[in-house]
N, C-alpha and C. Protein backbone atom coordinates (compact mmCIF):
# COMPACT_ATOMS: atom_id res chain seq x y z
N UNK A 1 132.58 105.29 103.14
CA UNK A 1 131.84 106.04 102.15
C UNK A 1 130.49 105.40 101.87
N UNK A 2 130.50 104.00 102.12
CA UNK A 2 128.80 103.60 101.59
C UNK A 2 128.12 103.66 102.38
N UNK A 3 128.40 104.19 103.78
CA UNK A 3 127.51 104.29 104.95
C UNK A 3 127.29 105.86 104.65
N UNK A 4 127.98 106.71 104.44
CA UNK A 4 127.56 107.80 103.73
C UNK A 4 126.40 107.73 103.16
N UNK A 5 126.65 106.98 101.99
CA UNK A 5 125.82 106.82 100.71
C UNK A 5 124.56 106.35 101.07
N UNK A 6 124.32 105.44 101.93
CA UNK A 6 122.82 104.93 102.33
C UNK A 6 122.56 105.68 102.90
N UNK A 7 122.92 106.65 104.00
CA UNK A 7 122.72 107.29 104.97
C UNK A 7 121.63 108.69 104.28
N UNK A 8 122.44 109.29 103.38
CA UNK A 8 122.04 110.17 102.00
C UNK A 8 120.72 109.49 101.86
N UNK A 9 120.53 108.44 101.00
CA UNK A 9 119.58 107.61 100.74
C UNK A 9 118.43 107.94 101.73
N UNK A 10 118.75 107.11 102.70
CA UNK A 10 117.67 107.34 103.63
C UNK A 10 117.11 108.78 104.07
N UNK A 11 118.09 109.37 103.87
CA UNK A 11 117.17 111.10 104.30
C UNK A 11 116.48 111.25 102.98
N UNK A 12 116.53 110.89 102.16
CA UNK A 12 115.55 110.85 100.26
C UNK A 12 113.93 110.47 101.08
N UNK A 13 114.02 109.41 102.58
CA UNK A 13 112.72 108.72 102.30
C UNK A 13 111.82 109.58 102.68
N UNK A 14 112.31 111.00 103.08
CA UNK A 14 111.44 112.02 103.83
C UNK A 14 110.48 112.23 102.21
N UNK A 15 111.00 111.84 101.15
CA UNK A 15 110.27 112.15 99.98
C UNK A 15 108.58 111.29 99.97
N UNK A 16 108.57 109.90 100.70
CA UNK A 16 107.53 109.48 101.16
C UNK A 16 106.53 110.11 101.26
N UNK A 17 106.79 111.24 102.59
CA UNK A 17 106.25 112.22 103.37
C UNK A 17 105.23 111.44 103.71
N UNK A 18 105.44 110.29 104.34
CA UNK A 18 104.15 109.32 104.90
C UNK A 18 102.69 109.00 103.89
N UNK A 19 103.33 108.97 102.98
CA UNK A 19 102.29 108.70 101.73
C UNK A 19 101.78 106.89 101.73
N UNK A 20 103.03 106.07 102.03
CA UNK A 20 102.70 104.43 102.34
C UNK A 20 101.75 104.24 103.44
N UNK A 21 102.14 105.14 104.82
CA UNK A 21 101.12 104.65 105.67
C UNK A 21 99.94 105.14 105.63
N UNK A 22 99.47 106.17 105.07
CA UNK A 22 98.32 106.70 104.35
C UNK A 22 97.26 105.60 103.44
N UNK A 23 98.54 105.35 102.08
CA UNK A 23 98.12 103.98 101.77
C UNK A 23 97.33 102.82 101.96
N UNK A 24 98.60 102.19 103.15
CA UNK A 24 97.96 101.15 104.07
C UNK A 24 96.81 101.82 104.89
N UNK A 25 96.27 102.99 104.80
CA UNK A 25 95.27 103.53 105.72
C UNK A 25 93.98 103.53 105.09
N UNK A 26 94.26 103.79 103.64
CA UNK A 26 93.24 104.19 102.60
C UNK A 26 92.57 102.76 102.19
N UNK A 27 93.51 101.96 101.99
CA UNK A 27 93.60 100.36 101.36
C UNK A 27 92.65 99.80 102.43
N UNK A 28 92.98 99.70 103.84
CA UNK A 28 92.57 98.81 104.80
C UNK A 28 91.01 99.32 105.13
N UNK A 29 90.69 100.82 104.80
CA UNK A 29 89.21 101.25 104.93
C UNK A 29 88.82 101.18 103.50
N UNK A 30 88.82 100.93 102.33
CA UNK A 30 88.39 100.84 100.87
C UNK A 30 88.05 98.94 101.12
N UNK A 31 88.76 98.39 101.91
CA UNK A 31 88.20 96.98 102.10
C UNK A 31 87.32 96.39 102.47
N UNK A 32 86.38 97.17 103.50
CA UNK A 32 85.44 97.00 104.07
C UNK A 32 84.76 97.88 103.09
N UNK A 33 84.78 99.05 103.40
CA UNK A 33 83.80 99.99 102.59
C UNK A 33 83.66 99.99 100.90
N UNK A 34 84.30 99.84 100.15
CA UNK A 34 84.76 99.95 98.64
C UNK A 34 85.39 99.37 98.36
N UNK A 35 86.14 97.83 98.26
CA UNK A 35 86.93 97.23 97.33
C UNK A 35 87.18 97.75 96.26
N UNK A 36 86.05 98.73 95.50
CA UNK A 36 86.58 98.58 94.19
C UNK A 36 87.55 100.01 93.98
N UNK A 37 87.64 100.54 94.79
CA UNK A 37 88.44 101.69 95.11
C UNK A 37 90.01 101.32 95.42
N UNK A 38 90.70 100.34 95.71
CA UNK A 38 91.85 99.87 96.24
C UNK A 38 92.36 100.17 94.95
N UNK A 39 92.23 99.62 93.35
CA UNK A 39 93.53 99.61 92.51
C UNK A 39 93.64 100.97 92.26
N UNK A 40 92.54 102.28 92.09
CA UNK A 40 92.90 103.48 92.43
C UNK A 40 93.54 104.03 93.19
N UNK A 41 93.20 103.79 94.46
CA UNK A 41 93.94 104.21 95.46
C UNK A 41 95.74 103.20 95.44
N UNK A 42 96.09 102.74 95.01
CA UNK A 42 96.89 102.15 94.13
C UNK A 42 98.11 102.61 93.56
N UNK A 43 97.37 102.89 92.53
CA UNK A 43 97.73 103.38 91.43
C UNK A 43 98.30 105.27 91.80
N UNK A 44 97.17 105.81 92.06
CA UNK A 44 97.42 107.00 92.16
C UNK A 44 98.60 107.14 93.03
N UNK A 45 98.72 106.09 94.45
CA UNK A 45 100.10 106.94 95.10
C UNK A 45 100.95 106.26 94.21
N UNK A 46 100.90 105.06 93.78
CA UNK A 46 102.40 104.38 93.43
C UNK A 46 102.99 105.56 92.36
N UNK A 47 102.12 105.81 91.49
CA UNK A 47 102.50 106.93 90.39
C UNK A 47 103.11 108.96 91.22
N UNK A 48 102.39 108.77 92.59
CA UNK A 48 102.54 109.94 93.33
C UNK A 48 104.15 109.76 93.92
N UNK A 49 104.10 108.82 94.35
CA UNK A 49 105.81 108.01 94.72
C UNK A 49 106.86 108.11 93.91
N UNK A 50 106.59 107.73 92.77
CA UNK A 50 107.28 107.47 91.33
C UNK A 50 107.86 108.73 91.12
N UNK A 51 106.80 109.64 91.43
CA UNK A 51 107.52 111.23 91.10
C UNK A 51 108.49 111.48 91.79
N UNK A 52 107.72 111.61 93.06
CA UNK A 52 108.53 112.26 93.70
C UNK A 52 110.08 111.95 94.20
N UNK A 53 110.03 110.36 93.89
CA UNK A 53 111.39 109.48 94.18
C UNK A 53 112.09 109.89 92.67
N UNK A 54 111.67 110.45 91.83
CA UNK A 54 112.17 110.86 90.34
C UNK A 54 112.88 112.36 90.93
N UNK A 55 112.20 113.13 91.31
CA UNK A 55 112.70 114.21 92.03
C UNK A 55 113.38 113.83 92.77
N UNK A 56 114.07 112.94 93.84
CA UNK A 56 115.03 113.05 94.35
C UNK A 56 115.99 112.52 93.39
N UNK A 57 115.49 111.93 92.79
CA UNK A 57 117.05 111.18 91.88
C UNK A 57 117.61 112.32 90.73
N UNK A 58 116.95 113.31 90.98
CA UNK A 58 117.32 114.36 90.30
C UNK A 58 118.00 115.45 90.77
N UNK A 59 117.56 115.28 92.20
CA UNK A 59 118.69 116.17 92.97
C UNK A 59 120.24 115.53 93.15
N UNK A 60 119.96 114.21 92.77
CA UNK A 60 121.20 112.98 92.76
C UNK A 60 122.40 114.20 91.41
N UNK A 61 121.11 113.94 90.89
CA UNK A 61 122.15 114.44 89.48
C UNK A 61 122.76 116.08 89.62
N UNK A 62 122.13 116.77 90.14
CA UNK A 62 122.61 118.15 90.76
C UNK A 62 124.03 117.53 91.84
N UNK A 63 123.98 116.37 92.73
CA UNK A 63 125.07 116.41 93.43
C UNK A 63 126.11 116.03 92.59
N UNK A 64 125.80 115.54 91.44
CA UNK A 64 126.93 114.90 90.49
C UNK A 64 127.43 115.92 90.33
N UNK A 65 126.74 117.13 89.63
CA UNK A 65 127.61 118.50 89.39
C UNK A 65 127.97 118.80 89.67
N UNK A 66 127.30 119.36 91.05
CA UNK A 66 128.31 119.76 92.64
C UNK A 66 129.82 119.20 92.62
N UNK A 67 129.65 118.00 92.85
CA UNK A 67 130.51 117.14 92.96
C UNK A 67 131.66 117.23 91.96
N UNK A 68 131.46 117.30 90.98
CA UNK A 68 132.10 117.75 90.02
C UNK A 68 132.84 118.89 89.69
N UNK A 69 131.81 119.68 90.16
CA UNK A 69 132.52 121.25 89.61
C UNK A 69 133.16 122.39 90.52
N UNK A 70 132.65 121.65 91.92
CA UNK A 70 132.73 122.82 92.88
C UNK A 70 133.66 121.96 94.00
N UNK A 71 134.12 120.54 94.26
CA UNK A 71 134.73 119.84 95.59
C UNK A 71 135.97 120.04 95.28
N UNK A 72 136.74 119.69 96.18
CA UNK A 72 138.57 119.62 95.96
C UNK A 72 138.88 118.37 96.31
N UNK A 73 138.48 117.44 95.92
CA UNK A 73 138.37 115.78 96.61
C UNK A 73 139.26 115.48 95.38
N UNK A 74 140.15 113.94 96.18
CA UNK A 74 141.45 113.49 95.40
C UNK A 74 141.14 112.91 93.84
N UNK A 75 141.18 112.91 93.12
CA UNK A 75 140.57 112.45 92.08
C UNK A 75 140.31 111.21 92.21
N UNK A 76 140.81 109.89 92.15
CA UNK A 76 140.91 108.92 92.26
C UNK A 76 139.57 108.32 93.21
N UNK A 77 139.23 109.24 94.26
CA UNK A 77 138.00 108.87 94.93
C UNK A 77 136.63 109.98 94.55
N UNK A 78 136.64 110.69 93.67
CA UNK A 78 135.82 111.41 93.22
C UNK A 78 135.19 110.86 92.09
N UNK A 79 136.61 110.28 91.01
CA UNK A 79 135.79 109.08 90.23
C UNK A 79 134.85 108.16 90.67
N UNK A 80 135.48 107.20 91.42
CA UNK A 80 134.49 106.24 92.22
C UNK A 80 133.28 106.87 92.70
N UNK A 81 133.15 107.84 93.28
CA UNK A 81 131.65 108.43 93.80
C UNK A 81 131.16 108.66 92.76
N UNK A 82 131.81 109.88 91.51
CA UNK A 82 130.41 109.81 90.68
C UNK A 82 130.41 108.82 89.27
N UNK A 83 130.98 107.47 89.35
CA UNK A 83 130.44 106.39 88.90
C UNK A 83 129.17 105.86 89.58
N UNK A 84 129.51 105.85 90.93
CA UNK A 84 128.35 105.43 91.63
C UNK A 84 126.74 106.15 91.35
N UNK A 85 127.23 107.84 91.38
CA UNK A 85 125.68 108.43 91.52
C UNK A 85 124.60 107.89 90.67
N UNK A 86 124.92 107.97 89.52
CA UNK A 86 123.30 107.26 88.63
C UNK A 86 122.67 106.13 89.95
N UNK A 87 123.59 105.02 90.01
CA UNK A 87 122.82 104.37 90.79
C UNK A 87 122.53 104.93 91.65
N UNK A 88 122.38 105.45 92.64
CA UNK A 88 122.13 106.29 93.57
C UNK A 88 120.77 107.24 93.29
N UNK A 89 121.25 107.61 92.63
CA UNK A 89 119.74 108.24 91.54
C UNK A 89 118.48 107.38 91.25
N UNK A 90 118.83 106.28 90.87
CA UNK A 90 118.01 105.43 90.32
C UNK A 90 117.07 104.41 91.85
N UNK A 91 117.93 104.45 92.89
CA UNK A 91 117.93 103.68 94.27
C UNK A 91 116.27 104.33 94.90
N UNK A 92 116.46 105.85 94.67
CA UNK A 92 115.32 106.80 95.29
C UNK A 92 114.01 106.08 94.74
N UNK A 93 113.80 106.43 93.56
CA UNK A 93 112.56 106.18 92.88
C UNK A 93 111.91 104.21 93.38
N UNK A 94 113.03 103.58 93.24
CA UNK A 94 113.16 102.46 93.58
C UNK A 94 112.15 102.27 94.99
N UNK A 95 113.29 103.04 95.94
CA UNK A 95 112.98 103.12 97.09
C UNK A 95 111.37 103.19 97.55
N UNK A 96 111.07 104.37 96.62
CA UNK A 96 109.68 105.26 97.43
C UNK A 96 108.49 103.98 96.45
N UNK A 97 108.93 103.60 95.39
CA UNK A 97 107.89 102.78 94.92
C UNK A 97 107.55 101.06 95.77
N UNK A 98 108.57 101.05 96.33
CA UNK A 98 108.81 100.04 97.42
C UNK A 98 108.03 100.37 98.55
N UNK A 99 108.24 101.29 99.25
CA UNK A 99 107.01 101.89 100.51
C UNK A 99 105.83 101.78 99.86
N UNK A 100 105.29 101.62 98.74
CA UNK A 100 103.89 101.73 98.47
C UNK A 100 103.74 100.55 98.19
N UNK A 101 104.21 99.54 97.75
CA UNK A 101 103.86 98.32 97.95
C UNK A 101 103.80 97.83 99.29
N UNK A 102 104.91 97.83 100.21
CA UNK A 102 104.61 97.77 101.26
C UNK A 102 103.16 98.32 102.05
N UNK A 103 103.32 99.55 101.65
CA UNK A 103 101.60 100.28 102.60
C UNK A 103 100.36 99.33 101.40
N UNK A 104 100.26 99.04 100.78
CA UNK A 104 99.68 98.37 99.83
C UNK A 104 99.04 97.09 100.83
N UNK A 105 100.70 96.40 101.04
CA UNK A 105 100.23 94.75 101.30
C UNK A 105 99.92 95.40 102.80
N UNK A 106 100.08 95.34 103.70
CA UNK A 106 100.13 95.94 105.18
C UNK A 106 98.54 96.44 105.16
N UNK A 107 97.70 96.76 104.25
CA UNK A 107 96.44 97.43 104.30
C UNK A 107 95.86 96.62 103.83
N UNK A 108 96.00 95.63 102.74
CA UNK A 108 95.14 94.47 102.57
C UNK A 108 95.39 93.03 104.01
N UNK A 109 96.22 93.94 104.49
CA UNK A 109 96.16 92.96 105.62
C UNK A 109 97.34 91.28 105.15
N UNK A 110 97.79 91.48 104.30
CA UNK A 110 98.60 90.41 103.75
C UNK A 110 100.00 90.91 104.83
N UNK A 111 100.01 90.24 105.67
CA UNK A 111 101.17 90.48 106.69
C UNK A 111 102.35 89.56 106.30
N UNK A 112 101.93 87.90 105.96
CA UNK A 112 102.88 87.09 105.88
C UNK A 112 103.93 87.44 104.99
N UNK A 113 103.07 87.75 103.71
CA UNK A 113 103.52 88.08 102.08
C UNK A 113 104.72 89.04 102.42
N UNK A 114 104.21 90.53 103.16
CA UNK A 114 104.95 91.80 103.47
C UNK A 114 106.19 90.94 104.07
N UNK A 115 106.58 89.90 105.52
CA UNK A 115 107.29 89.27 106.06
C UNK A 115 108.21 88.83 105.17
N UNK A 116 107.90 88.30 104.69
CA UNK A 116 108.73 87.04 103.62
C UNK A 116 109.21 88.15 102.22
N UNK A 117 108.54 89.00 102.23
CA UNK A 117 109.19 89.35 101.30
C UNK A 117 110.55 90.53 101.89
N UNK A 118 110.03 91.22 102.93
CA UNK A 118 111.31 91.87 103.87
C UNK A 118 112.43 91.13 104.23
N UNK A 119 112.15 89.78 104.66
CA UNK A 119 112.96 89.05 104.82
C UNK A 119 114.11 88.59 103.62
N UNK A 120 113.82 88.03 102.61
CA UNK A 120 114.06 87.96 101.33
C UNK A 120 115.08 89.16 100.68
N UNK A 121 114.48 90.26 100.77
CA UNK A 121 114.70 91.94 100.67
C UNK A 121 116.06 92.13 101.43
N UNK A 122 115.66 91.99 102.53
CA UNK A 122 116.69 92.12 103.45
C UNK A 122 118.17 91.13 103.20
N UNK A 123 117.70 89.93 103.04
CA UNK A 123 118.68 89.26 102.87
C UNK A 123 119.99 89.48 101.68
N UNK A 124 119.10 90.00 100.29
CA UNK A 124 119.73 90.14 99.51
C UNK A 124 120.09 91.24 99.51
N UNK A 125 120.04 92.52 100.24
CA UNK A 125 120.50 93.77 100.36
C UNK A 125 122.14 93.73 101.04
N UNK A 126 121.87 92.72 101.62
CA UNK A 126 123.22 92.40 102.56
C UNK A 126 124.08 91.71 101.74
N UNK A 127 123.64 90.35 101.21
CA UNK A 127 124.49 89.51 100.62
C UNK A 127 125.04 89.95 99.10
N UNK A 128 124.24 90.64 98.10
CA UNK A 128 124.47 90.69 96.85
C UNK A 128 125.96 91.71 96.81
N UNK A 129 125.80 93.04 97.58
CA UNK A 129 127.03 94.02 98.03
C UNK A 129 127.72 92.85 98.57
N UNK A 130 127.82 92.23 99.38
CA UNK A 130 129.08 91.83 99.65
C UNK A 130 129.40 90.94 98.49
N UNK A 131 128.58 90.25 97.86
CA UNK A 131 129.41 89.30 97.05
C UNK A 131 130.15 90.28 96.15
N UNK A 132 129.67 90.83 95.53
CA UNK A 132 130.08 92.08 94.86
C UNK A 132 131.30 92.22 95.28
N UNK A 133 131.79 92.82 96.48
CA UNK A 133 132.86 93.39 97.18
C UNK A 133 133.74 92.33 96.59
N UNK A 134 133.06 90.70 97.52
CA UNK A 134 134.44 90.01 97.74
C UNK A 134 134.87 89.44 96.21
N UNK A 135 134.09 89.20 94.84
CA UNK A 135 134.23 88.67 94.21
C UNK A 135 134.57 89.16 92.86
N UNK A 136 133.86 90.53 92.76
CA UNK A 136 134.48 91.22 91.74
C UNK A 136 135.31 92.35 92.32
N UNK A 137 134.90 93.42 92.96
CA UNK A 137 135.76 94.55 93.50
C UNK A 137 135.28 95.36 94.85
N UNK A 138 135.39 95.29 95.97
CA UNK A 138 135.07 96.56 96.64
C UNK A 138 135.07 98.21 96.59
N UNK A 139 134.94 98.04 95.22
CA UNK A 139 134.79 99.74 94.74
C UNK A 139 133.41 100.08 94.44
N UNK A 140 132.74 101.18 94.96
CA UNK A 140 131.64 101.85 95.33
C UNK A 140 130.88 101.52 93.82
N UNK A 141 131.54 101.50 92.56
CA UNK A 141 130.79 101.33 91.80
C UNK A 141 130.40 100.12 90.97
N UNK A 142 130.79 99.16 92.00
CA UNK A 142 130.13 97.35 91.97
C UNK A 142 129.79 97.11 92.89
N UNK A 143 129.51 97.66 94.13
CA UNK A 143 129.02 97.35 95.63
C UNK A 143 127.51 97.87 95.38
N UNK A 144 127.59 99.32 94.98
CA UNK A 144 126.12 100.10 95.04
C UNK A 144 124.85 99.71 93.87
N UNK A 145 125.82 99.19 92.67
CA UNK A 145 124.94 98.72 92.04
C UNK A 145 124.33 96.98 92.46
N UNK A 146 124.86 96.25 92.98
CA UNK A 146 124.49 95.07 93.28
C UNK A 146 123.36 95.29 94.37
N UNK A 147 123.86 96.21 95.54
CA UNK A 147 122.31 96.96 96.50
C UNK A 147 121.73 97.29 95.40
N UNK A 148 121.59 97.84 94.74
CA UNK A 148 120.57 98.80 94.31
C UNK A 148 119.64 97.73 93.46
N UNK A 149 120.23 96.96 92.55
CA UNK A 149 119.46 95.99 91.95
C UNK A 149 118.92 94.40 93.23
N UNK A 150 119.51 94.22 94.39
CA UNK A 150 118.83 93.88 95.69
C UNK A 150 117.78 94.46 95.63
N UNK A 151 117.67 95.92 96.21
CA UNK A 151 116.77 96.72 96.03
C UNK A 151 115.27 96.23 95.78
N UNK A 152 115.82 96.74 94.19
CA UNK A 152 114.76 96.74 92.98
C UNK A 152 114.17 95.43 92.58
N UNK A 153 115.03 93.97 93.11
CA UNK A 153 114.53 92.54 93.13
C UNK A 153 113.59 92.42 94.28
N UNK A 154 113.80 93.08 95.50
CA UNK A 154 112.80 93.20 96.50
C UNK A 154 111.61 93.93 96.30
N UNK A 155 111.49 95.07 95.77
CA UNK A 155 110.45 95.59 95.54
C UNK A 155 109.51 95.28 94.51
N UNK A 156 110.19 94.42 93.54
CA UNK A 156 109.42 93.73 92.31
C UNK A 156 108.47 92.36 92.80
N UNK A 157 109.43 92.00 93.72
CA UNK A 157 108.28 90.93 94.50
C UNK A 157 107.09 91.55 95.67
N UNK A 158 107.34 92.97 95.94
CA UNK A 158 106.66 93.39 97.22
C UNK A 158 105.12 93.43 95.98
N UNK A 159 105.51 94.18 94.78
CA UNK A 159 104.97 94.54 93.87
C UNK A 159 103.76 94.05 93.35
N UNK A 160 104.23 92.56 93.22
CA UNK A 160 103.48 91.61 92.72
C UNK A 160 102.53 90.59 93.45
N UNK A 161 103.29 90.90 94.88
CA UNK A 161 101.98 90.14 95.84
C UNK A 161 101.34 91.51 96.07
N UNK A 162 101.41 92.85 95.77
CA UNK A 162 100.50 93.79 96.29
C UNK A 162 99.31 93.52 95.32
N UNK A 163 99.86 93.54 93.84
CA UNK A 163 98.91 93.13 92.66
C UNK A 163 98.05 91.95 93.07
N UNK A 164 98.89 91.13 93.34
CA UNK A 164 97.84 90.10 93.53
C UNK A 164 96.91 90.03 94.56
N UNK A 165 97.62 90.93 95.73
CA UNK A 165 96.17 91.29 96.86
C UNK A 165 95.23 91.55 96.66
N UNK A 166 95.40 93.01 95.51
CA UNK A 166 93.89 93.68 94.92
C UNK A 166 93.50 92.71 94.32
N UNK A 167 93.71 91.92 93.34
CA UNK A 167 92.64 91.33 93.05
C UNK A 167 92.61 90.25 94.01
N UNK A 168 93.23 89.74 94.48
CA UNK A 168 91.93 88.66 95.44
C UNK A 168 91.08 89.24 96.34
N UNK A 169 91.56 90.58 96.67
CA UNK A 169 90.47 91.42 97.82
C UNK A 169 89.31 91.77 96.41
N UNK A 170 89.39 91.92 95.16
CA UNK A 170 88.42 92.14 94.18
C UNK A 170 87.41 90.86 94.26
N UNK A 171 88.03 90.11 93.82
CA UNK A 171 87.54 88.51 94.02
C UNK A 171 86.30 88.53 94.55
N UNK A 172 87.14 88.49 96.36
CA UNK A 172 86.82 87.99 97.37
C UNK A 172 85.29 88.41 97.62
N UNK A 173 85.35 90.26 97.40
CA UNK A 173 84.48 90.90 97.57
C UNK A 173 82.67 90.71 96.18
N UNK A 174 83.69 90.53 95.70
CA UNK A 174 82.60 89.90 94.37
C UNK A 174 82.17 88.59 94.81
N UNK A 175 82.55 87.94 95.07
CA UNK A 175 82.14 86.29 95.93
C UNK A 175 80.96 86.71 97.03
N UNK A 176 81.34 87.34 98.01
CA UNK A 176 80.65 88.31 98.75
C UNK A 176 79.12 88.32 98.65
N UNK A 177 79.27 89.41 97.35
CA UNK A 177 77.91 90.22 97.34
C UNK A 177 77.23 89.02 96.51
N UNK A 178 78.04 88.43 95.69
CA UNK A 178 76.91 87.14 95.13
C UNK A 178 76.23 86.01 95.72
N UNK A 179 77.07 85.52 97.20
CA UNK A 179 76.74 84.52 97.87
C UNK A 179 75.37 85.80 99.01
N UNK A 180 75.58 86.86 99.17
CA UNK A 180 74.30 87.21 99.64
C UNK A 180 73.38 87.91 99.38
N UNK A 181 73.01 87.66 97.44
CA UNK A 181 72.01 88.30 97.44
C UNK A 181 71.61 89.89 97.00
N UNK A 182 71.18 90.37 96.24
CA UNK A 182 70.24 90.99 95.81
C UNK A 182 70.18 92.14 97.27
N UNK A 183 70.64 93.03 97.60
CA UNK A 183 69.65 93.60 99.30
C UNK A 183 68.66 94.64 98.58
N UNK A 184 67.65 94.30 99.91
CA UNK A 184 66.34 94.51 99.91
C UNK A 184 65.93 95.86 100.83
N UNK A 185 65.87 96.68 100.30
CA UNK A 185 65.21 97.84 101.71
C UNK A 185 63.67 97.67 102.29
């Protein structure tokens, strides 16, 4: 069932609709050309993301109903699923605000940061569910929340080195124009 459940998940990321690599597209030409355009360009998708990952977690809540009102599933495992959905709900928005940090750092060119923090991401996506499993319960609704807050610990760090990119690409670019000067036509 939780390969289900991510599986679900992952068809949510079509909610993206390639808005991160856009991002990283917009970010990496605002660097050369406009620095001061990056926390806009920013801002506007992370908040464009936010929605639309809100809209899927809302179709989350339509499957709860579904799920609810219309399946013939054993009870006992119908509970467990829709304990789980909120999180599940909550995973989307998570998700899509995560791709924009990512297209964020990836366009300021911060590759290592993006690395280490996937890595990190990754690690705890794996380990936190299982501890979960082995230590409190392997039931869907202590497995999915321990991913989901993995998750949301990964993307809070993608988050904060993206923040801190813009401004050192702000910085940097202000350092820039002061070390050359006044231009002259």
């Amino acid at each position: 069932m939780l390969t289900l459940v991510w599986a679900l998940v992952g068809y949510f990321s079509v909610l993206d609709l390639g808005i991160s690599t856009t991002t990283e597209k917009h970010i990496s030409i605002a660097r050369s050309e406009d620095p001061e355009a990056i926390p806009g360009i920013f801002w506007s998708v992370f908040f464009l993301n936010l929605a639309a990952g809100i809209g899927g977690g809302l179709v989350w809540v339509a499957t709860y109903v579904y799920l609810y009102e219309f399946t013939n599933v054993a009870e006992s495992f119908r509970q467990e699923v829709l304990a789980a959905l909120p999180w599940i709900a909550v995973a989307i928005p998570i998700a899509n605000v995560s791709w924009v940090f990512a297209g964020a750092l990836n366009g300021m060119e911060r590759f290592k940061e993006f690395n280490i923090n996937q890595t990190i991401g990754t690690f705890l996506f794996q380990l936190l569910p299982l501890g979960a499993a082995l230590w409190i319960s392997p039931k869907l609704s202590f497995v999915i929340p321990a991913a989901i807050i993995a998750r949301f610990v990964a993307g809070v760090m993608l988050g904060q080195d993206g923040r801190q990119g813009a401004r050192f690409e702000a910085r940097a670019q202000a350092r820039s124009e002061d070390a050359q000067g006044p231009v002259r036509l």
